[in-house]
Protein backbone atom coordinates (compact mmCIF):
# COMPACT_ATOMS: atom_id res chain seq x y z
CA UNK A 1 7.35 16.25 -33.48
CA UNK A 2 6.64 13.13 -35.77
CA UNK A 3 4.69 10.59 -33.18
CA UNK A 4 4.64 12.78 -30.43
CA UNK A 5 2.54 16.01 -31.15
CA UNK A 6 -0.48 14.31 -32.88
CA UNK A 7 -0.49 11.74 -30.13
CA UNK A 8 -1.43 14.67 -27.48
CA UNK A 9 -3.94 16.67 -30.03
CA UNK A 10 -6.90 17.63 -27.81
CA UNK A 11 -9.79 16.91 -30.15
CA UNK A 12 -8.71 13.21 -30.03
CA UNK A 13 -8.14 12.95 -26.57
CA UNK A 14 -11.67 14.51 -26.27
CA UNK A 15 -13.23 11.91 -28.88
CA UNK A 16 -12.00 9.04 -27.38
CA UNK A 17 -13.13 9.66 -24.05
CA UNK A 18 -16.60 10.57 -25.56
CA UNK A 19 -16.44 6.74 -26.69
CA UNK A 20 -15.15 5.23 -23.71
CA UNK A 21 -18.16 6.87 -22.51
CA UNK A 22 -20.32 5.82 -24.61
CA UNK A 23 -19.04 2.13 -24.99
CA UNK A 24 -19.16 1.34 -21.14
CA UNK A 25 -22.26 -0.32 -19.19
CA UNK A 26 -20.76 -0.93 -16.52
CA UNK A 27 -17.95 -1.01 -13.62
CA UNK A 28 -14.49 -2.34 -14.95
CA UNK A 29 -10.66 -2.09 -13.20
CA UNK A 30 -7.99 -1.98 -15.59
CA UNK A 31 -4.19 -1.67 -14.21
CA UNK A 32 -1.17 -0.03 -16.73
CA UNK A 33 1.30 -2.30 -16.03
CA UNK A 34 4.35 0.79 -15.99
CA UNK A 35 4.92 3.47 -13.88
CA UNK A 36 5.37 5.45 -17.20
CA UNK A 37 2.03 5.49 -18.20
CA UNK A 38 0.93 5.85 -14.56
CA UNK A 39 2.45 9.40 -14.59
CA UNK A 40 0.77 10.20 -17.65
CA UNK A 41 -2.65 8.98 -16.49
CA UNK A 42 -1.97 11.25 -13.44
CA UNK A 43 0.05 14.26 -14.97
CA UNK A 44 -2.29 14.68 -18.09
CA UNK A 45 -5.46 14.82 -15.82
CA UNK A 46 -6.69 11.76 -17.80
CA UNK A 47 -8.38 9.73 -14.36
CA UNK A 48 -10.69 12.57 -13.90
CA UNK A 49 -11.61 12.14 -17.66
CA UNK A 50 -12.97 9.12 -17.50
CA UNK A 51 -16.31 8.00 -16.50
CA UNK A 52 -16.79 6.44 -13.06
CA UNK A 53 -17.18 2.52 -14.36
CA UNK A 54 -13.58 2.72 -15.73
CA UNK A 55 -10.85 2.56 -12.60
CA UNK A 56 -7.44 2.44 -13.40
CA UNK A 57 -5.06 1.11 -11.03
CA UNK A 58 -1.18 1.18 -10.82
CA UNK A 59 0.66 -1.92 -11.67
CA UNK A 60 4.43 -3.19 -10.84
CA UNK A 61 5.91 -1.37 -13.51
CA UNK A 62 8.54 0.39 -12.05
CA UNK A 63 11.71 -1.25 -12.23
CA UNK A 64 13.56 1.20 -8.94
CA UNK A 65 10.29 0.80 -6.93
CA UNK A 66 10.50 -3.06 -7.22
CA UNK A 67 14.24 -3.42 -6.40
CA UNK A 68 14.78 -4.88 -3.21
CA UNK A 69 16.17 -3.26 -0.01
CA UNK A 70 18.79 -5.53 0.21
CA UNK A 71 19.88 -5.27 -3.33
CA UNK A 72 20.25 -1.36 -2.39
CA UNK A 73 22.61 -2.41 0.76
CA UNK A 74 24.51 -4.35 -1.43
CA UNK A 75 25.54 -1.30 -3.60
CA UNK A 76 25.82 0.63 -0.70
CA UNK A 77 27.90 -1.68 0.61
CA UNK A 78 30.24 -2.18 -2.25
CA UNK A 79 30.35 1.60 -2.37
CA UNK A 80 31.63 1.90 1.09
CA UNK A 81 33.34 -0.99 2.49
CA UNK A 82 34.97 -1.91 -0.90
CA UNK A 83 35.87 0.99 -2.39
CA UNK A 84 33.98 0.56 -5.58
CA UNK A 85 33.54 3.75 -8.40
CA UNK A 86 29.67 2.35 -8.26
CA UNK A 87 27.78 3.70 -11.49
CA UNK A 88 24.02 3.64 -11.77
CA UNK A 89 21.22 5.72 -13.36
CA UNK A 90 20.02 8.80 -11.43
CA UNK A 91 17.01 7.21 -10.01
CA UNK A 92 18.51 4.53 -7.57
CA UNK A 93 20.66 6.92 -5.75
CA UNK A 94 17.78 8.63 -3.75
CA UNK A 95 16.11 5.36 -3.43
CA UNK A 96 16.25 4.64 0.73
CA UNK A 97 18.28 1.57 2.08
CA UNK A 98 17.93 -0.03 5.40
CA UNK A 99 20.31 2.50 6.63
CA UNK A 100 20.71 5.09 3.45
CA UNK A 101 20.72 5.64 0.09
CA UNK A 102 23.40 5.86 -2.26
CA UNK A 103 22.96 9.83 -2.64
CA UNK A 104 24.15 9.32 1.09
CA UNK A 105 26.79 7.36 0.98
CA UNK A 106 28.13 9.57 -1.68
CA UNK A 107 27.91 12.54 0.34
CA UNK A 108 29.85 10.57 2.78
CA UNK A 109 32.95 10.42 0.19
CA UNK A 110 32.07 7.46 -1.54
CA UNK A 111 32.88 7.66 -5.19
CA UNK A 112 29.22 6.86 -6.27
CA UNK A 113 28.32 8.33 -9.93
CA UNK A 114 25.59 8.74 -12.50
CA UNK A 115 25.76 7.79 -15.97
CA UNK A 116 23.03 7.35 -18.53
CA UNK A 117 24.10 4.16 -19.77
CA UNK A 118 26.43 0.95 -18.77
CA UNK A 119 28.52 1.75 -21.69
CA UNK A 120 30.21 4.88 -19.86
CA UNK A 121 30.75 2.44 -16.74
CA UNK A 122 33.12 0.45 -19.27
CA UNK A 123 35.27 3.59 -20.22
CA UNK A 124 35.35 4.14 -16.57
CA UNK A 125 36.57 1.19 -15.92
CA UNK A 126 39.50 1.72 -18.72
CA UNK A 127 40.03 5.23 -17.59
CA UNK A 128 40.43 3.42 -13.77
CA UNK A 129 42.96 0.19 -14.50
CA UNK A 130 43.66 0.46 -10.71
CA UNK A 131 39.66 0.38 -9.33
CA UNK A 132 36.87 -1.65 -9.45
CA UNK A 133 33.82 -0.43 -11.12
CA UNK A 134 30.32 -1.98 -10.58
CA UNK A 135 27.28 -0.63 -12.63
CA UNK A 136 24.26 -1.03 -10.60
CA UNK A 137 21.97 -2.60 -13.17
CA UNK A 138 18.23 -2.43 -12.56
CA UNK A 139 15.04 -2.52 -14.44
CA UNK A 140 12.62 -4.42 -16.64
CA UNK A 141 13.22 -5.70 -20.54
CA UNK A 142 13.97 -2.27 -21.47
CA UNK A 143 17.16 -1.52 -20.33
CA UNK A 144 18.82 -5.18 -20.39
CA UNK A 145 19.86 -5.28 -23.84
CA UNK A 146 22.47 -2.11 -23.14
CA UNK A 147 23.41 -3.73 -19.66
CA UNK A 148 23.69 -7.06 -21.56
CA UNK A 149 25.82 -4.93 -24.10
CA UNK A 150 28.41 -3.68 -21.60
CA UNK A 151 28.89 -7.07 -20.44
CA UNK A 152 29.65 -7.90 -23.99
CA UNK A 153 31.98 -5.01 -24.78
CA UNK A 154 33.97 -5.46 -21.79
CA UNK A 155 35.14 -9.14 -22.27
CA UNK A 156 35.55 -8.06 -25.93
CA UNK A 157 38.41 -4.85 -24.82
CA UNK A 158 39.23 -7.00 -22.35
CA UNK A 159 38.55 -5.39 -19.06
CA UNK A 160 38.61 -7.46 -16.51
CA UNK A 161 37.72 -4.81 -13.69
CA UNK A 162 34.19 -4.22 -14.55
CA UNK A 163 30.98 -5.72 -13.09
CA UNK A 164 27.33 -5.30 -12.97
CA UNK A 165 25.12 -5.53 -9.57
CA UNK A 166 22.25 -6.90 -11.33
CA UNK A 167 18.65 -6.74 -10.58
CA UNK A 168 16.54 -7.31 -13.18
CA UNK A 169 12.87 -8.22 -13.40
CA UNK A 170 10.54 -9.56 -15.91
CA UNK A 171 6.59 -7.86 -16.72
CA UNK A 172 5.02 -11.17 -17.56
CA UNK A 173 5.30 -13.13 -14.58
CA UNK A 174 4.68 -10.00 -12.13
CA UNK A 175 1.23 -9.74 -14.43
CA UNK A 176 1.04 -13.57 -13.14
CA UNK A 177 1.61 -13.14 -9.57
CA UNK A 178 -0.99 -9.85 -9.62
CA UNK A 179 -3.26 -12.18 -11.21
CA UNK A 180 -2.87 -15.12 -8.22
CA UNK A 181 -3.39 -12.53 -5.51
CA UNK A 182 -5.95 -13.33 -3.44
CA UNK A 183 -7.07 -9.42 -3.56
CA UNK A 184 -6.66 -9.21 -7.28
CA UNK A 185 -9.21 -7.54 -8.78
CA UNK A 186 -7.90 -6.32 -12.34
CA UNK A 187 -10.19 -7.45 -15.42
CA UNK A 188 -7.75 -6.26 -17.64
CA UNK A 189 -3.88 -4.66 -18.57
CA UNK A 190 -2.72 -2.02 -20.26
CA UNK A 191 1.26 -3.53 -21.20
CA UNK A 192 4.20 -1.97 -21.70
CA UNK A 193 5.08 -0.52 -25.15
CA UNK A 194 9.01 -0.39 -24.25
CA UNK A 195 8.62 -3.48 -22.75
CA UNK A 196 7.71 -5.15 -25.65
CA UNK A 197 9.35 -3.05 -28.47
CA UNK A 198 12.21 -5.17 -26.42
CA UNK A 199 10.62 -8.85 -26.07
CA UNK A 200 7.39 -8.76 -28.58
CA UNK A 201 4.12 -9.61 -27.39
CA UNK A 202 4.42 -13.84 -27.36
CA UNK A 203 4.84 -14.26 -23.96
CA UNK A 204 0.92 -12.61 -23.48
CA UNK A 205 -0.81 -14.56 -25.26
CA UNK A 206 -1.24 -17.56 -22.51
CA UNK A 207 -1.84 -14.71 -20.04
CA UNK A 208 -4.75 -13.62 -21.29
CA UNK A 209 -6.13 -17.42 -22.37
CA UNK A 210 -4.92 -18.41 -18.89
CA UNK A 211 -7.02 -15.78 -16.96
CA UNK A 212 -9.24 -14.37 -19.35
CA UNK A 213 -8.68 -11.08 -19.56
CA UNK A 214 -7.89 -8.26 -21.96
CA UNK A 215 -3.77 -7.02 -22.31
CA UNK A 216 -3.57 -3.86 -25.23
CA UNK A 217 0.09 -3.09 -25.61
CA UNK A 218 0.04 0.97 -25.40
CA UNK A 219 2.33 3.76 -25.37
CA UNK A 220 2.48 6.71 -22.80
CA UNK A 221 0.86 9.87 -24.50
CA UNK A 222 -2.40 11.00 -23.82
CA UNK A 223 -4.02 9.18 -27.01
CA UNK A 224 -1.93 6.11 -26.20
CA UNK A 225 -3.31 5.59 -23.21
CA UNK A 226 -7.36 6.80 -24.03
CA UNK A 227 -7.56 4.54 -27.09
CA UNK A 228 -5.32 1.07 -25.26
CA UNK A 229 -8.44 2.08 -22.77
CA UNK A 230 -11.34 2.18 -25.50
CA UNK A 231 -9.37 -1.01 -26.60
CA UNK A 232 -9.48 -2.57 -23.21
CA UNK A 233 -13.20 -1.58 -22.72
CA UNK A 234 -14.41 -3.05 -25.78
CA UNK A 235 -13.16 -6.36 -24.79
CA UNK A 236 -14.55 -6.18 -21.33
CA UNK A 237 -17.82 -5.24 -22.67
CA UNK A 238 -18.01 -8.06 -25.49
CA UNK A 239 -16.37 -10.27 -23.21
CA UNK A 240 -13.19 -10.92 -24.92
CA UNK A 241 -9.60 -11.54 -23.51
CA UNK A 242 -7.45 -11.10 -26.74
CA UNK A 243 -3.79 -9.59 -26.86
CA UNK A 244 -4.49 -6.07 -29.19
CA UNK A 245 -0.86 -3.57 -29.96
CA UNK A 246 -2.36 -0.05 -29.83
CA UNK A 247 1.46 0.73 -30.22
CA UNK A 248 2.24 -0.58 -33.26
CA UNK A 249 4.23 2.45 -34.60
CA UNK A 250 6.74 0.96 -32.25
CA UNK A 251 6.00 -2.04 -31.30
CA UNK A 252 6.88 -5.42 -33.72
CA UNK A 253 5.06 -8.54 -32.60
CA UNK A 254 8.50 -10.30 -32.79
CA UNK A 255 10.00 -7.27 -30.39
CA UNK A 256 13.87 -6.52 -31.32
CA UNK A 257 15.72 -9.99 -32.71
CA UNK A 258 19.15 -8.69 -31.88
CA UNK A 259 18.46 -6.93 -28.72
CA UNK A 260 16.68 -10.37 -27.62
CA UNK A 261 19.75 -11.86 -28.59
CA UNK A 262 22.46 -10.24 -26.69
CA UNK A 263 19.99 -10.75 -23.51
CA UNK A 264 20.18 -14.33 -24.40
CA UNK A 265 23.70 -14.06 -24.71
CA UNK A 266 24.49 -12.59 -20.94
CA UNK A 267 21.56 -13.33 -18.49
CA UNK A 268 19.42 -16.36 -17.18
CA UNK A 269 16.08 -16.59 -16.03
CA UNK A 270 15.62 -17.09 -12.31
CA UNK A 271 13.90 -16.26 -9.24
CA UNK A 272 13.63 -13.02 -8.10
CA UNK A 273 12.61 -10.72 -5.53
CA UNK A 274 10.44 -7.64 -5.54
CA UNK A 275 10.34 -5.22 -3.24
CA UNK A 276 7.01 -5.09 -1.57
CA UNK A 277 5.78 -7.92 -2.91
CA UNK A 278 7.93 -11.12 -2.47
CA UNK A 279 9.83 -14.17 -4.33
CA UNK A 280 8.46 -14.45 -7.77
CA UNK A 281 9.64 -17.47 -9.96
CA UNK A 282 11.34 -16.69 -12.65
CA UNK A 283 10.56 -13.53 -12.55
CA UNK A 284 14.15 -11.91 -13.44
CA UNK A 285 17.66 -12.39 -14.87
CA UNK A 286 20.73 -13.15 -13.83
CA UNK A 287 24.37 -13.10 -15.05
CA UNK A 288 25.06 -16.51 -16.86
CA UNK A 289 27.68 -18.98 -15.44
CA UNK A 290 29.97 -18.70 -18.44
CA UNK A 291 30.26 -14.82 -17.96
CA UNK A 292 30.72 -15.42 -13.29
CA UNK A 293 33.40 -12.93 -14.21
CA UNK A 294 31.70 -10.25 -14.71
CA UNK A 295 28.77 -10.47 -11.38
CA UNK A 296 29.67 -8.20 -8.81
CA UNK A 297 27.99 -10.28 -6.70
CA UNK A 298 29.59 -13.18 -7.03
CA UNK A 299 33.23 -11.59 -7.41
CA UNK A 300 32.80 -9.74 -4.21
CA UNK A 301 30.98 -12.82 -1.99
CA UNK A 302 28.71 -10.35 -0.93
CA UNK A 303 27.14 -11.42 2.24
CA UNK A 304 24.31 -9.29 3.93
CA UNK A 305 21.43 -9.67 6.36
CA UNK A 306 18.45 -8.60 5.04
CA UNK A 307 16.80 -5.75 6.44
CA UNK A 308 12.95 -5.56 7.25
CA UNK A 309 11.09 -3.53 4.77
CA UNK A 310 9.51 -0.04 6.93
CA UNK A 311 5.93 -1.20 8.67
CA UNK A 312 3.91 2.07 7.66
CA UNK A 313 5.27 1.88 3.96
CA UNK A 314 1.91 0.05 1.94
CA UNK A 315 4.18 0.40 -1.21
CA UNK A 316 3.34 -3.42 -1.80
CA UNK A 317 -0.09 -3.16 -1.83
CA UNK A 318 -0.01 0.40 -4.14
CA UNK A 319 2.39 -2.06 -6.49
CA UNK A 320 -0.25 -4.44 -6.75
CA UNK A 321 -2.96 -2.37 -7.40
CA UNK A 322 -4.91 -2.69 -4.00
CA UNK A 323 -4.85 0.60 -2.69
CA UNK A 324 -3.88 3.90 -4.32
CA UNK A 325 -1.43 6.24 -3.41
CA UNK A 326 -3.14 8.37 -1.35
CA UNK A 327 -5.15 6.04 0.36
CA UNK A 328 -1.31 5.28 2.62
CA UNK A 329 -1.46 7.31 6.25
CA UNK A 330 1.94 8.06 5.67
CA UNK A 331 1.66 10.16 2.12
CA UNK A 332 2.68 13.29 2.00
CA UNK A 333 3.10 13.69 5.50
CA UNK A 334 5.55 11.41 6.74
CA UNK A 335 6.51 10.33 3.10
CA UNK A 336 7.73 12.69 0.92
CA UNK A 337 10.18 12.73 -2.29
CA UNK A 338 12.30 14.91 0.11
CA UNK A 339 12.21 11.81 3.05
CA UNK A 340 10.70 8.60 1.84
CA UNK A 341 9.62 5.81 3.19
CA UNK A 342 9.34 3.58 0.08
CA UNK A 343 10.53 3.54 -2.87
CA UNK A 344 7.53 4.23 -5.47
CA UNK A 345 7.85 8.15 -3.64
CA UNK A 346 11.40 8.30 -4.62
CA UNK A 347 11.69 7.19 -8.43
CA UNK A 348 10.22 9.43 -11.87
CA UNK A 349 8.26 6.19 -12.52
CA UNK A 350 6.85 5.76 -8.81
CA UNK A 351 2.91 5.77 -8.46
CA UNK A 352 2.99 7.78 -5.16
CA UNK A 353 5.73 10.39 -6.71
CA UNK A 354 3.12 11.04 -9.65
CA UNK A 355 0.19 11.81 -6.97
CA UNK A 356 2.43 14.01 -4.64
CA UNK A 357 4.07 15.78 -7.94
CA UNK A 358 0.17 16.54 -9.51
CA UNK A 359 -1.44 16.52 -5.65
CA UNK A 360 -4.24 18.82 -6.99
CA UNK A 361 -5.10 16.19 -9.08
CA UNK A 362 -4.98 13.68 -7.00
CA UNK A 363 -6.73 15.28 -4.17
CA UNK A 364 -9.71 15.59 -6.92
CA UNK A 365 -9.11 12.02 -7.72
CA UNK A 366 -9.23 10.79 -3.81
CA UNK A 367 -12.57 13.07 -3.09
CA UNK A 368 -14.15 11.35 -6.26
């Protein structure tokens, strides 16, 4: 396939590690921002590649790992208590609560379902005059302009029982708040290439003036990732701290005009929270006031305690970049994608899931 097959062709995978190798002098961390190319660093055997002087570490990038525990009990809670049909992507159901998931609750009878995009929750919602439907909307840039879109489509049929649960975050600031970490120690970023097929590459640019450090925008084969790497590593080693698009067969520097738009159109910035990690400002979007109608949460007045996050989960600091995976007491023994205690071992994006999933790998990876 066009894009796909010539971007995992062995020969270059094999001569661009030879010139990592050769190009690096000395030790430099580098973090992939997305739990996407996480999985491919780990599933593809690329870490054990690379020379010793290049360590990758796992970034924020994984919109279900980041959503926060009480955003969970919320659509558990709508689920249960209010009768809801509440629609969400596959991911979040086996994502743990305080007290379950929503895989539980709809084993318990609640009529919780998965759909592959916010679009079927609307025909739902047509098909269902009599219920309430609530799409559980999570994740980063990527998947806002189709939750944006429902929004859209349903105040254009008119349906007025239809709302999103919305937790959305934003890459650039979480790059920010890794950044002001007093543990921080990431010298440079592999970004998101959905991320910013979405939003373009502007809001970058002060990053890396502001800290001085290296983002390549990279796709999630093999090649992707080994020459957004070489890119990285070239910067690092001539001591540069430009914004570089290794994905440019995707990626447009001005991102998607009309997807940007219809974001515009439905959500606000403001503050959110991230699992693991805390408050960041402006970090995520929100239903706009002239659209109230169509926020679960604020149709619903939905009023919850917030439950502590579990004491021997380290997902924050694996979300951060400050410890790996493995390096958690708790992995693989009492953490598994079967019973988890986080997050990040639940979801196809999740940086512990990838080194449980490819443990030979990443038992190699933890002797090195």
């Amino acid at each position: 396939m066009k894009f796909i097959s010539e971007y995992r062709n062995p020969e270059l995978v094999e001569q661009y590690v030879r010139e990592i190798r050769q190009t690096v002098t000395r030790s430099w961390t580098i973090m992939e921002v997305c739990g996407g190319q996480t999985h491919s660093l780990v599933k593809n055997g690329i870490l054990q590649m690379l020379p010793p002087e290049v360590q990758m570490v796992h970034g924020p990038g994984c919109p279900v790992c980041v959503t926060p525990l009480h955003m969970i009990d919320k659509a558990v809670w709508l689920a249960e208590q209010k009768g809801v049909i509440l629609c969400s992507y596959g991911d979040m159901l086996r994502v743990p609560g305080s007290r379950k998931s929503l895989l539980e609750a709809k084993a318990a009878g609640a009529d919780v379902r998965i759909l592959y995009s916010p679009l079927e929750a609307v025909q739902v919602a047509r098909e269902n005059p009599g219920r309430e439907v609530v799409f559980f909307a999570v994740g980063f840039e990527t998947t806002a302009p189709a939750n944006a879109m429902s929004v859209v489509h349903a105040q254009q049929l008119g349906v007025k029982n239809y709302t999103i649960l919305t937790s959305h975050v934003l890459v650039p600031p979480a790059i920010e708040a890794v950044m002001n970490d007093p543990e921080a120690r990431i010298q440079g970023f592999l970004a998101a290439g959905h991320v910013c097929t979405i939003m373009g590459m502007d809001e970058y640019y002060p990053l890396a003036e502001k800290y001085r450090i290296p983002i390549v925008v990279t796709g999630f084969e093999p090649v992707d990732l080994l020459q957004g790497i070489l890119m990285t590593v070239r910067q690092l080693e001539n001591g540069e701290y430009r914004v570089e698009n290794q994905y440019s067969r995707v990626v447009q520097p001005q991102g998607n005009p009309a997807a940007r738009k219809v974001i515009d159109q439905v959500f606000t910035v403001a503050d959110r929270e991230w699992r693991g990690i805390g408050t960041i400002p402006n970090s995520g979007w929100e239903i706009g006031p002239g659209l109230s109608a169509y926020d679960a949460g604020r149709k619903f007045d939905i009023q919850l305690e917030k439950a502590p996050e579990s004491t021997e989960c380290i997902a924050g600091q694996v979300l951060k970049g400050i410890k790996k995976p493995y390096e958690c007491p708790q992995f693989g023994k009492g953490c598994t994608p079967a019973m988890p205690l986080g997050a990040p071992m639940v979801s196809s994006e999740g940086a512990c899931a990838a080194y449980y999933h490819f443990h030979k790998m990443a038992e190699t990876i933890a002797v090195e």
